[in-house]
Protein backbone atom coordinates (compact mmCIF):
# COMPACT_ATOMS: atom_id res chain seq x y z
CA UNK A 1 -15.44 7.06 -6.57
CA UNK A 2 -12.91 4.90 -5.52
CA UNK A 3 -9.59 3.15 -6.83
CA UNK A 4 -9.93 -0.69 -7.26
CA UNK A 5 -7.61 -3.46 -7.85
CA UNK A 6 -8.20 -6.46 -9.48
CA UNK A 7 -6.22 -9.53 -10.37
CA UNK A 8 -7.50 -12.19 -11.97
CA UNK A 9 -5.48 -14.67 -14.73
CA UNK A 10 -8.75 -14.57 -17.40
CA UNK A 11 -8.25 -11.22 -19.50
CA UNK A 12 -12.31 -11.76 -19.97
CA UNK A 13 -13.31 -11.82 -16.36
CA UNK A 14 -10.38 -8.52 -15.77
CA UNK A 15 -12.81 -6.56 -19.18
CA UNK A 16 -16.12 -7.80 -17.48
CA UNK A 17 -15.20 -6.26 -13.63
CA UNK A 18 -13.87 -2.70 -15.63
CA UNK A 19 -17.19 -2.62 -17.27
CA UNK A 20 -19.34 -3.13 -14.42
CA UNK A 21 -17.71 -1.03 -11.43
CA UNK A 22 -16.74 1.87 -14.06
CA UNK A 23 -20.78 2.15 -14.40
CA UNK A 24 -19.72 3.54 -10.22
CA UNK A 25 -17.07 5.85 -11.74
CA UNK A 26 -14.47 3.96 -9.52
CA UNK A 27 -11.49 4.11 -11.16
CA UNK A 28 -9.95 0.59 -12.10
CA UNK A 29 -6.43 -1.13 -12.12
CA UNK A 30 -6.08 -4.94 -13.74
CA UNK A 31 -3.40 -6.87 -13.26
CA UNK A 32 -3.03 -11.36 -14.31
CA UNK A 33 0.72 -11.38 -13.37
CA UNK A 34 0.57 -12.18 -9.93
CA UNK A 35 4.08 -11.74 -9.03
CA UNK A 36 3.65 -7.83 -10.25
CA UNK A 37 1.67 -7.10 -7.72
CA UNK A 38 4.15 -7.94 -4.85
CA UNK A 39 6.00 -4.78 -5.69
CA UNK A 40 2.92 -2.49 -5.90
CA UNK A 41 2.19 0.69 -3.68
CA UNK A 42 -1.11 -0.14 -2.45
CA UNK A 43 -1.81 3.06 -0.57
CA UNK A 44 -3.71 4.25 -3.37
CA UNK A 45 -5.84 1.61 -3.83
CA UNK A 46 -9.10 1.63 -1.63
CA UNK A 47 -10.71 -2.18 -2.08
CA UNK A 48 -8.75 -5.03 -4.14
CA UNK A 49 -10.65 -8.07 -5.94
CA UNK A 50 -8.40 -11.02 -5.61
CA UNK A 51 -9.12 -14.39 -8.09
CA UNK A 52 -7.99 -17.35 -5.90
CA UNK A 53 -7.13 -20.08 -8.66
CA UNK A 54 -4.52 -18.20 -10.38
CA UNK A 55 -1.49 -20.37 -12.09
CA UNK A 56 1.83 -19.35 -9.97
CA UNK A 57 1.18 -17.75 -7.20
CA UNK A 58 -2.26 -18.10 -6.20
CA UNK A 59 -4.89 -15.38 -4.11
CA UNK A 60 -4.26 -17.34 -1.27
CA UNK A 61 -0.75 -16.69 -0.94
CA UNK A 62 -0.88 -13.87 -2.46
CA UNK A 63 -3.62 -12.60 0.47
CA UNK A 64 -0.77 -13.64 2.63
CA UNK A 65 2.13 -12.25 1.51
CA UNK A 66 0.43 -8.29 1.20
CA UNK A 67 -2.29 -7.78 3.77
CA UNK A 68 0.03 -6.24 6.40
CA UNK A 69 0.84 -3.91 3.76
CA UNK A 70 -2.93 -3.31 3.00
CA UNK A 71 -5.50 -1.60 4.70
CA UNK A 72 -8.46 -1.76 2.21
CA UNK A 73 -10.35 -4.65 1.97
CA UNK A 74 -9.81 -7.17 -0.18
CA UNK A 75 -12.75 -9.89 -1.81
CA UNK A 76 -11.56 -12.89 -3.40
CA UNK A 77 -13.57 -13.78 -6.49
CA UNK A 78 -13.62 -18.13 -6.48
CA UNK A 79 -15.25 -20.88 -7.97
CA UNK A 80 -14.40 -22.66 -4.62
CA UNK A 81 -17.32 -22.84 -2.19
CA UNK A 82 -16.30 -25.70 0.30
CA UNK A 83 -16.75 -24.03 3.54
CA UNK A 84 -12.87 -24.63 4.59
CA UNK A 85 -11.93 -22.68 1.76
CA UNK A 86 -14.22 -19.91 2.91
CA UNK A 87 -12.54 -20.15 5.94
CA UNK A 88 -9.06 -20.69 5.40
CA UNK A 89 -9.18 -16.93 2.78
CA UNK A 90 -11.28 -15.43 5.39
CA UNK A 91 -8.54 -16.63 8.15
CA UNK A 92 -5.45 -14.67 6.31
CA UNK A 93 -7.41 -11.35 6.32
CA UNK A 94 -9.46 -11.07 3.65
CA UNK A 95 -12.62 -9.25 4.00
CA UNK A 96 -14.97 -11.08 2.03
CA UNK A 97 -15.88 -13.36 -1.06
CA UNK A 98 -17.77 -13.62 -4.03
CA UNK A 99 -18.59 -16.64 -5.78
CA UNK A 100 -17.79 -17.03 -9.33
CA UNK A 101 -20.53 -17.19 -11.55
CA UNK A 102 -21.23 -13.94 -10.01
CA UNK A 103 -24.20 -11.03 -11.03
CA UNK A 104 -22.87 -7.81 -12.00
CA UNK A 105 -25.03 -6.01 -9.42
CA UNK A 106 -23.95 -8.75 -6.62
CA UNK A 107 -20.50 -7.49 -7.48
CA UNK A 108 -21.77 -3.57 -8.12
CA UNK A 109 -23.20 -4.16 -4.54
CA UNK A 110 -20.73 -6.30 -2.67
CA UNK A 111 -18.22 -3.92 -3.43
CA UNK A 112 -19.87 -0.68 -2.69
CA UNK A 113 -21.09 -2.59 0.80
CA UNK A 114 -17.46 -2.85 1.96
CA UNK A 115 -16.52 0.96 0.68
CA UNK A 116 -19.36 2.49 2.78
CA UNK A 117 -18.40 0.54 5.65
CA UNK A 118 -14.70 0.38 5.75
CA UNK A 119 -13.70 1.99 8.89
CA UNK A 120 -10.19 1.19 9.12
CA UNK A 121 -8.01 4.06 9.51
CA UNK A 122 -6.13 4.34 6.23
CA UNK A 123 -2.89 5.36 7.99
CA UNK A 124 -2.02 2.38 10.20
CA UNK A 125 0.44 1.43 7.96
CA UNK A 126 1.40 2.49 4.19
CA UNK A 127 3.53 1.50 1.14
CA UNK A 128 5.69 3.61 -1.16
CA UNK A 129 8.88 3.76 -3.11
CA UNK A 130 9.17 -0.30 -1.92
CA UNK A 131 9.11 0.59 1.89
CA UNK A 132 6.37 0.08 4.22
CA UNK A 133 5.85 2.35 6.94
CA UNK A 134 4.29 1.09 10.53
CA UNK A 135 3.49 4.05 11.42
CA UNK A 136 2.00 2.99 14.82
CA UNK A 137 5.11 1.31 15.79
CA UNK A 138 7.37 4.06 14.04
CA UNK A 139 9.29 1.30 12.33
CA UNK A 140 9.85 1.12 8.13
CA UNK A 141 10.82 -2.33 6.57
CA UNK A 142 11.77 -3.87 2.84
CA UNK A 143 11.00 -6.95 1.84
CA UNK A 144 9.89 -8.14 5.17
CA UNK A 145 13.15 -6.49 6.23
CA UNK A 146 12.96 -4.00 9.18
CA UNK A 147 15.05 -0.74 8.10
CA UNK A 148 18.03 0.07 10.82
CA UNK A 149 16.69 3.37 10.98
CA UNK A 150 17.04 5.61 14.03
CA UNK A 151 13.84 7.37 16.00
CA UNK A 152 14.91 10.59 14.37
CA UNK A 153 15.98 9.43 10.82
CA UNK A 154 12.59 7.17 10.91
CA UNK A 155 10.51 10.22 11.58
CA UNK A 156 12.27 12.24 9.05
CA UNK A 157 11.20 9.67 6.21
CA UNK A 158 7.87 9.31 7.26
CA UNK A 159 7.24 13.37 7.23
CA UNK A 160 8.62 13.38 3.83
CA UNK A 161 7.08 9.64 2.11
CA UNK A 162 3.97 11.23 3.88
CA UNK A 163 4.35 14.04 1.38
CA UNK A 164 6.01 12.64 -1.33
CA UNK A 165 6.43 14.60 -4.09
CA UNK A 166 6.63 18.47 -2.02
CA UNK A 167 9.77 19.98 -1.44
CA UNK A 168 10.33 20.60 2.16
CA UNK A 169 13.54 23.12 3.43
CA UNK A 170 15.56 22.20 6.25
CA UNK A 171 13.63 24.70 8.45
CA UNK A 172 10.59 22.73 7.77
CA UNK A 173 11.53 19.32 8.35
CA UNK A 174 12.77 20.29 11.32
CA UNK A 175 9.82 22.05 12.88
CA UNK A 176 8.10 18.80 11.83
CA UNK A 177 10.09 16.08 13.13
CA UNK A 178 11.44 17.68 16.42
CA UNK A 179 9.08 20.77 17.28
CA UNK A 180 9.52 24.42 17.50
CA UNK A 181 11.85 23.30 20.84
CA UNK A 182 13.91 21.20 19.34
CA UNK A 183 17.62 21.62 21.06
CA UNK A 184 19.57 21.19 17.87
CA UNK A 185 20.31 23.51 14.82
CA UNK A 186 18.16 22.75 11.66
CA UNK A 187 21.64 21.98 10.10
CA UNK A 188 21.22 18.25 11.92
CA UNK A 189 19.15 17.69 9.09
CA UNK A 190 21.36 17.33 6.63
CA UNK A 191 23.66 14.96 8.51
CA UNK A 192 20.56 12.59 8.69
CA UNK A 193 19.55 12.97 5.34
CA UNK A 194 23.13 11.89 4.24
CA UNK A 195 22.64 8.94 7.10
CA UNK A 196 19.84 7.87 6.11
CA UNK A 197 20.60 7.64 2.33
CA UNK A 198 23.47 5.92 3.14
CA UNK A 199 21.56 2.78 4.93
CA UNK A 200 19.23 2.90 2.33
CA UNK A 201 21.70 2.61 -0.34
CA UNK A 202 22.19 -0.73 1.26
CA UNK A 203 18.53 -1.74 0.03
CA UNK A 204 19.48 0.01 -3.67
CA UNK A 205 16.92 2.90 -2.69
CA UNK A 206 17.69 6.38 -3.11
CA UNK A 207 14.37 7.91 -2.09
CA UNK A 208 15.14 11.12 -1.07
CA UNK A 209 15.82 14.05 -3.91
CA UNK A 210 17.69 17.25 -2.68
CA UNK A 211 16.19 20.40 -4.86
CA UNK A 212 19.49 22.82 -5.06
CA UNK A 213 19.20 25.83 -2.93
CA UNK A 214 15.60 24.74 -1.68
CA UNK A 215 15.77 21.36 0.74
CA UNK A 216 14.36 17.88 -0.05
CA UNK A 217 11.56 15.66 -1.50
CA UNK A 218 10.88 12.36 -1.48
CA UNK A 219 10.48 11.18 -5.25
C-alpha cells in the first residue's frame, strides 16, 4: 500500500485513477487546483501523478516549483508525445510518463514499477508545517527562503518536526541534539526554543507547542 497523489483538472480522469490504483489498496489523494498543491506536505505521499495541460499553472511548472521538496517519484499523465516534451518533463526531475489514452493496467503497472524500485532515501529532505528541511545540509527554508536558524536551533527543529506530534521534555531534547556530553545545562533549551520561535514568528509560524509542566511538541 502506498499514498498517491494525483492532480489532474478533469474530475473524470481524478474518479477513473481512484478506481483503478484503489483495486492496489494504495491509498489516494486528488487534487485539480493546482496552486493547492504548492502548500502541501509531501512527506507523506510516496509517488505523485502529475497531468501536464492543466489551465493556470501547468505540470510543468508545477514539476518545477516542488521536486526539491519531493523525494517520491512523480509520472506526468499527457496527451503530449513530441519527444522534446518527453524530454523537457523528464529534464526538471520527473521520473516518468504515461501517455493519455492510457490502460488501467499500464497505469496499475507503471505505477507499482516505480514503487518497487524507488530507492531514494526518503529522508534527504522533507516538508512539514510549510518548512522544508535539508537535512543533508542541516539547513530549513520557507518559500524558497533559507531560515536564519543557528546549528543548534536548526537541530532542535529537526529532532522535534522529525517527531511531530510527541511531546519531548527538556532532558530529552537535549540528549538528542547535543549528546549525553553536552557542556551546557538542559535549561539552554528553553532559551532556544524562545529564539527560535521568535525568528519564526517572522515567517507567521508558530510551530512549536509547549505542554505545561511536560516540555515541547511540534504541532
Amino acid at each position: 500500500m502506498a499514498h498517491i497523489l494525483v492532480v489532474d483538472d478533469e474530475p473524470a480522469m481524478l474518479q477513473l485513477i481512484r478506481r483503478v490504483l484503489e483495486k492496489d489498496q494504495h491509498f489516494i489523494t486528488l487534487l485539480s487546483d493546482t496552486c493547492k498543491v504548492l502548500n502541501m506536505n509531501f512527506s507523506k505521499y510516496d509517488l505523485i501523478l502529475l497531468d501536464i495541460m492543466m489551465p493556470g499553472l501547468d505540470g510543468f511548472e508545477l514539476c518545477r516549483q516542488i521536486r526539491s521538496r519531493v523525494d517520491c517519484p512523480i509520472i506526468f499523465l499527457t496527451a503530449k508525445i513530441q519527444e522534446a516534451d518527453i524530454v523537457r518533463g523528464l529534464g526538471l526531475g520527473a521520473d516518468d510518463y504515461i501517455t493519455k489514452p492510457f490502460g488501467t493496467a499500464e497505469l496499475r503497472a507503471r505505477v507499482n514499477a516505480h514503487l518497487r524500485r524507488d530507492t531514494r532515501e526518503k529522508k534527504n529532505s522533507f516538508s512539514i508545517s510549510g518548512i522544508v528541511f535539508h537535512l543533508n545540509a542541516k539547513e530549513a527554508e520557507s518559500q524558497e527562503q533559507k531560515l536564519p536558524l543557528t546549528k543548534s536551533e536548526y537541530e532542535i527543529c529537526e529532532y522535534l518536526a522529525l517527531h511531530h506530534g510527541q511531546t519531548f521534555t527538556r532532558e530529552q531534547i537535549y540528549e538528542a541534539v547535543f549528546g549525553f556530553d553536552g557542556e551546557s545545562d538542559n535549561s539552554v533549551i528553553s532559551t532556544h526554543i524562545k529564539n527560535i520561535r521568535g525568528k519564526l514568528a517572522a515567517y507567521n509560524m508558530a510551530p512549536i507547542e509547549t505542554v505545561w509542566g511536560v516540555g515541547y511538541k511540534w504541532v
